[in-house]
N, C-alpha and C. Protein backbone atom coordinates (compact mmCIF):
# COMPACT_ATOMS: atom_id res chain seq x y z
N UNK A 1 406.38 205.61 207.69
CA UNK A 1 406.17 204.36 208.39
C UNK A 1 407.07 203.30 207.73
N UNK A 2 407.47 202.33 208.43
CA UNK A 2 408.40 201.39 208.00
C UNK A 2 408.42 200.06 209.00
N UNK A 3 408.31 199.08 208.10
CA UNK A 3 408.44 197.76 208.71
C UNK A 3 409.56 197.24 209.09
N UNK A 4 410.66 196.82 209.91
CA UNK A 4 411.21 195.53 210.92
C UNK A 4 411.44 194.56 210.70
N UNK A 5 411.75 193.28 210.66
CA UNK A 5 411.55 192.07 211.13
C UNK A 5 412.85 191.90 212.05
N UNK A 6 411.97 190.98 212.89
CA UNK A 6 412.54 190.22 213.85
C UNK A 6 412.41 189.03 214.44
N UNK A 7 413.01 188.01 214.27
CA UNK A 7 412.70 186.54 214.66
C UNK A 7 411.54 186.30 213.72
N UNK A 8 411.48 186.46 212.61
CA UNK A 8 410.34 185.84 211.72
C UNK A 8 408.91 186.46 212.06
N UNK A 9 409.15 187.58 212.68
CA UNK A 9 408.02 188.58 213.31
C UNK A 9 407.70 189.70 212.79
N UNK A 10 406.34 189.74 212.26
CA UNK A 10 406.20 191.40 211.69
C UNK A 10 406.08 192.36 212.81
N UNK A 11 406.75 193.15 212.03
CA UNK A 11 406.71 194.65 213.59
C UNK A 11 406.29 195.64 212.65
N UNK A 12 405.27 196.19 213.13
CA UNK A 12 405.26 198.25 212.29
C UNK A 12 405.79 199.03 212.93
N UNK A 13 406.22 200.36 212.89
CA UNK A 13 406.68 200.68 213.81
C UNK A 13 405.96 202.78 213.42
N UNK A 14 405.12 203.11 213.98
CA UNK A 14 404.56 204.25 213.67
C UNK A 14 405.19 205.49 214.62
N UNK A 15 404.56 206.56 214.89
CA UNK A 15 405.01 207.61 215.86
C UNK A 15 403.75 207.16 216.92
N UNK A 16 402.87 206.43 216.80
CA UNK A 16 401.70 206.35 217.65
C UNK A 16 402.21 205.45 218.77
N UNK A 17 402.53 203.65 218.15
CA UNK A 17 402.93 202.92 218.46
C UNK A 17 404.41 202.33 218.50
N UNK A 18 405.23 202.41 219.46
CA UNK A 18 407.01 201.97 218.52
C UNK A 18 407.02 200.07 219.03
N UNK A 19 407.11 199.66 217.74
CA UNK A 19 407.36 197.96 218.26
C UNK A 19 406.09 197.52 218.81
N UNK A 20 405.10 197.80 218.04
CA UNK A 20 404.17 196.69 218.15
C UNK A 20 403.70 195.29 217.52
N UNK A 21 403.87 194.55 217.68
CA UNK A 21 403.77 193.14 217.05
C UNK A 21 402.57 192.87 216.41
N UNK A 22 402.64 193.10 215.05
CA UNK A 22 400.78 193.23 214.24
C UNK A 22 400.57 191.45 213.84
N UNK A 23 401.47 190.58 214.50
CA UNK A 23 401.15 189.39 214.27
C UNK A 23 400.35 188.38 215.46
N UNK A 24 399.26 188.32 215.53
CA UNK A 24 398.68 187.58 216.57
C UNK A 24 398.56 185.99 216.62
N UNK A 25 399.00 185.36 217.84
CA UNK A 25 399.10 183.79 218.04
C UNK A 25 397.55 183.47 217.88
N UNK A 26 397.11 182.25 217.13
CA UNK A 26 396.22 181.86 217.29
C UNK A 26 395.52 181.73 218.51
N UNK A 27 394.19 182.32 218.68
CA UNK A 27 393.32 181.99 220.03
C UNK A 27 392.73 180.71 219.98
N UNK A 28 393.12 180.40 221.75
CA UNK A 28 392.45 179.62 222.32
C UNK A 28 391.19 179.29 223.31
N UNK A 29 389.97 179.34 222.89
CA UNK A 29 389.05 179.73 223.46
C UNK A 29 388.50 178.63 223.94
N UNK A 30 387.43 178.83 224.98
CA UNK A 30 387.16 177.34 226.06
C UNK A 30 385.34 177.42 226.64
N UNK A 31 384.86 176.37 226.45
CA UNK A 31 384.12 176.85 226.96
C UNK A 31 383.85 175.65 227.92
N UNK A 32 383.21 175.96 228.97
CA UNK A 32 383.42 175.43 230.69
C UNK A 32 382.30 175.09 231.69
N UNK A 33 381.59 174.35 230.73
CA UNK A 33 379.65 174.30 231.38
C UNK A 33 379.79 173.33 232.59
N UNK A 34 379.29 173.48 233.77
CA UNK A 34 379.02 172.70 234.89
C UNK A 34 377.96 171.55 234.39
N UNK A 35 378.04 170.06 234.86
CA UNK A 35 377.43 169.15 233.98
C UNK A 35 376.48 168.61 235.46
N UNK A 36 375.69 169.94 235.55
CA UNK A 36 374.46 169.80 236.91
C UNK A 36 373.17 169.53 236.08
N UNK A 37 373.00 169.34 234.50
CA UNK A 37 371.98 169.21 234.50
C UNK A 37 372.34 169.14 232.47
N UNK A 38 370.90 169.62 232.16
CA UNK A 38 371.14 169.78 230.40
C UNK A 38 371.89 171.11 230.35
N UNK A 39 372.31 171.12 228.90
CA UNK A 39 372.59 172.83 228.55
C UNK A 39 371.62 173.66 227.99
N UNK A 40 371.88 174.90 228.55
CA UNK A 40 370.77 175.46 228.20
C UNK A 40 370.95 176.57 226.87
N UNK A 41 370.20 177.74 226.71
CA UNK A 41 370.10 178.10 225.31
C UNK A 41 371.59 179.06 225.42
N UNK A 42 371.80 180.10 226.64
CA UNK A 42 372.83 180.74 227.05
C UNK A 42 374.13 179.98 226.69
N UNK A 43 374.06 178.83 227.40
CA UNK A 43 375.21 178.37 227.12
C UNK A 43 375.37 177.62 226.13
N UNK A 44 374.53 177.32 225.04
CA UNK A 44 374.76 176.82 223.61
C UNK A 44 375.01 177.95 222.65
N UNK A 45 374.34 179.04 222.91
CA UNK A 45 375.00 180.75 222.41
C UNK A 45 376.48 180.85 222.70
N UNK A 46 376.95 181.09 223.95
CA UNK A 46 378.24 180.95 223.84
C UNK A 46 379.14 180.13 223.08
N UNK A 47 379.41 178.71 223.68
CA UNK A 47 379.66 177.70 222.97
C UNK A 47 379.95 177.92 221.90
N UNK A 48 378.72 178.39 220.95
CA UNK A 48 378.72 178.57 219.28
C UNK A 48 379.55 179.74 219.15
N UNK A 49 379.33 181.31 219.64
CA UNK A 49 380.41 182.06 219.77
C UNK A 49 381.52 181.85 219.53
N UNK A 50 381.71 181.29 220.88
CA UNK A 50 383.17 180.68 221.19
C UNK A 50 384.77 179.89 219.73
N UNK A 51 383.15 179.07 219.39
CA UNK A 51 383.63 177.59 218.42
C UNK A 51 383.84 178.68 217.15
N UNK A 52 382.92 179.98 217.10
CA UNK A 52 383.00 180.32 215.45
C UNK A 52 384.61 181.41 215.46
N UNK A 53 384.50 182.04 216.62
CA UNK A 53 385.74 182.87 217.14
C UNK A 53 386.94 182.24 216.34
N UNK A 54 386.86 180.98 217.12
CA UNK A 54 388.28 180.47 216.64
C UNK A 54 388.09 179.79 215.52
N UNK A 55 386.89 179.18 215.09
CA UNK A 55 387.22 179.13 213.19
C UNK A 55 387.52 179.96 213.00
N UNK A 56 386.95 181.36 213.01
CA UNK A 56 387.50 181.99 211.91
C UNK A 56 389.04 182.73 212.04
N UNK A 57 389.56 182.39 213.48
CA UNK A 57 390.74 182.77 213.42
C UNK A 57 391.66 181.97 213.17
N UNK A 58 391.14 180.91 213.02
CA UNK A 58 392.36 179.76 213.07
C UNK A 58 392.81 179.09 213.95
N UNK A 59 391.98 179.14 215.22
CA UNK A 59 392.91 178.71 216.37
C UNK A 59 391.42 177.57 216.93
N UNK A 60 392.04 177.24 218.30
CA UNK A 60 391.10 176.43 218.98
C UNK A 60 390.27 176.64 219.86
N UNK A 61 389.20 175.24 219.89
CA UNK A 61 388.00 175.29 220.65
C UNK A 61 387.97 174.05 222.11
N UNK A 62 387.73 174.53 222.89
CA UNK A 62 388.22 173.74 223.77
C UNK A 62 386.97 173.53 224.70
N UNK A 63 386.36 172.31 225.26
CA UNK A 63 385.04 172.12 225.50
C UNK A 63 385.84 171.57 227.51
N UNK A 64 385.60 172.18 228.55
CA UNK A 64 386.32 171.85 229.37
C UNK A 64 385.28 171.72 230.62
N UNK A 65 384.60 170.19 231.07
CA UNK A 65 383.88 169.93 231.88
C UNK A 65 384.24 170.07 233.37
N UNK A 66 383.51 171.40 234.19
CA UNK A 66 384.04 171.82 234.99
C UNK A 66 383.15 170.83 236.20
N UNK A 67 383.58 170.03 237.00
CA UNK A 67 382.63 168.87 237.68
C UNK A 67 383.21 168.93 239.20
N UNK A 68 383.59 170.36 239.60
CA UNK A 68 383.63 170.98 240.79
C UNK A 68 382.81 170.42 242.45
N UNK A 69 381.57 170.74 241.49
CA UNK A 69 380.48 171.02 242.83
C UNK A 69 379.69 169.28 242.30
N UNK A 70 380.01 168.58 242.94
CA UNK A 70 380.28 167.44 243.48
C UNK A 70 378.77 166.90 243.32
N UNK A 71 378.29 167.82 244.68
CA UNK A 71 377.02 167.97 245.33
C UNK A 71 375.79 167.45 244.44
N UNK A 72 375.83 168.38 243.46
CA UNK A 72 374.83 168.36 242.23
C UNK A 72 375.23 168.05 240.88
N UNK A 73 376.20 167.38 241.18
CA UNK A 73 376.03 166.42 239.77
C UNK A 73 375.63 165.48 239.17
N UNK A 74 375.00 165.88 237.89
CA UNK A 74 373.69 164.56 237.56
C UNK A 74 374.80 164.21 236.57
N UNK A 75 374.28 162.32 237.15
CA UNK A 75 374.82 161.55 236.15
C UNK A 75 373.92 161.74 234.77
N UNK A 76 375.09 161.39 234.22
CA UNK A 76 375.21 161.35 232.31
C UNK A 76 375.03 162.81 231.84
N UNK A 77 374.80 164.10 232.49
CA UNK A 77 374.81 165.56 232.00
C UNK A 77 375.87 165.90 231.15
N UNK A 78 377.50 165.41 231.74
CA UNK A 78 378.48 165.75 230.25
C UNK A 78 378.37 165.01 228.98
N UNK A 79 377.74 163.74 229.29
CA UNK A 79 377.22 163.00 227.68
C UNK A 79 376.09 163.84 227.35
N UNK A 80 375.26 164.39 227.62
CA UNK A 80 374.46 165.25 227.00
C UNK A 80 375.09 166.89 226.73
N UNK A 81 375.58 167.30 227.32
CA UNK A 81 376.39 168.34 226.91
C UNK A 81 377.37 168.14 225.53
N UNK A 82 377.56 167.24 225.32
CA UNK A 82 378.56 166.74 224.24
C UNK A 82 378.01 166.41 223.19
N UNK A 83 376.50 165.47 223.65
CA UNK A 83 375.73 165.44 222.23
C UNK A 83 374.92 166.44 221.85
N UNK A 84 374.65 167.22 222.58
CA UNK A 84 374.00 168.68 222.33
C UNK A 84 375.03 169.67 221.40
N UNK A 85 376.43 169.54 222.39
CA UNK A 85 377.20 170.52 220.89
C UNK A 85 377.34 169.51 219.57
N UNK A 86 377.42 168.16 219.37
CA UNK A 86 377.97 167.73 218.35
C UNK A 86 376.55 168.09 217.49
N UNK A 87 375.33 168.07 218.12
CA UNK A 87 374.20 168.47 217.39
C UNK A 87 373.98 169.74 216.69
N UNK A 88 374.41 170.81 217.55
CA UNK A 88 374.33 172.19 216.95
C UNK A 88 375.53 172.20 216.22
C-alpha cells in the first residue's frame, strides 16, 4: 500500500480501492422544523443529533425555518423554536 498526494490531498491507494480520497470536507448539517406550533421531543432529538454530528466533526449546524405552509402558521413559534434550542 502506498500513499499519493495531490493538490494538498491525501489519497491511499489499495488493490480494493484505486484513488480514494480518505480526506473528508467538513459536514454540513441542517435542521428544518416547520414553526406551526412548539417543538416537540422528536425534533429536539434530532436537532441535538444533528448539532453534536457536526461538533464533533468540525463542521456546521444550521437551524433553517421552513415557513412554507402559510396556512398554519402560529405567530411567535420560530422564537420559541430558537429559545427551546438555545435552552437545550
Amino acid at each position: 500500500m502506498f500513499g499519493c498526494v495531490l493538490r494538498k490531498t491525501c489519497w491511499k491507494r489499495n488493490a480494493a480501492r484505486r484513488g480514494v480520497c480518505t480526506r473528508q470536507p467538513a459536514p454540513r448539517v441542517r435542521f428544518a422544523p416547520s414553526p406551526t406550533g412548539f417543538l416537540h421531543l422528536g425534533g429536539l432529538r434530532t436537532a441535538l443529533y444533528n448539532y453534536l454530528f457536526a461538533k464533533q466533526r468540525g463542521g456546521t449546524f444550521i437551524l433553517r425555518l421552513e415557513d412554507t405552509d402559510r396556512t398554519r402558521l402560529v405567530p411567535g413559534a420560530a422564537d420559541a423554536i430558537e429559545d427551546m434550542l438555545d435552552w437545550a
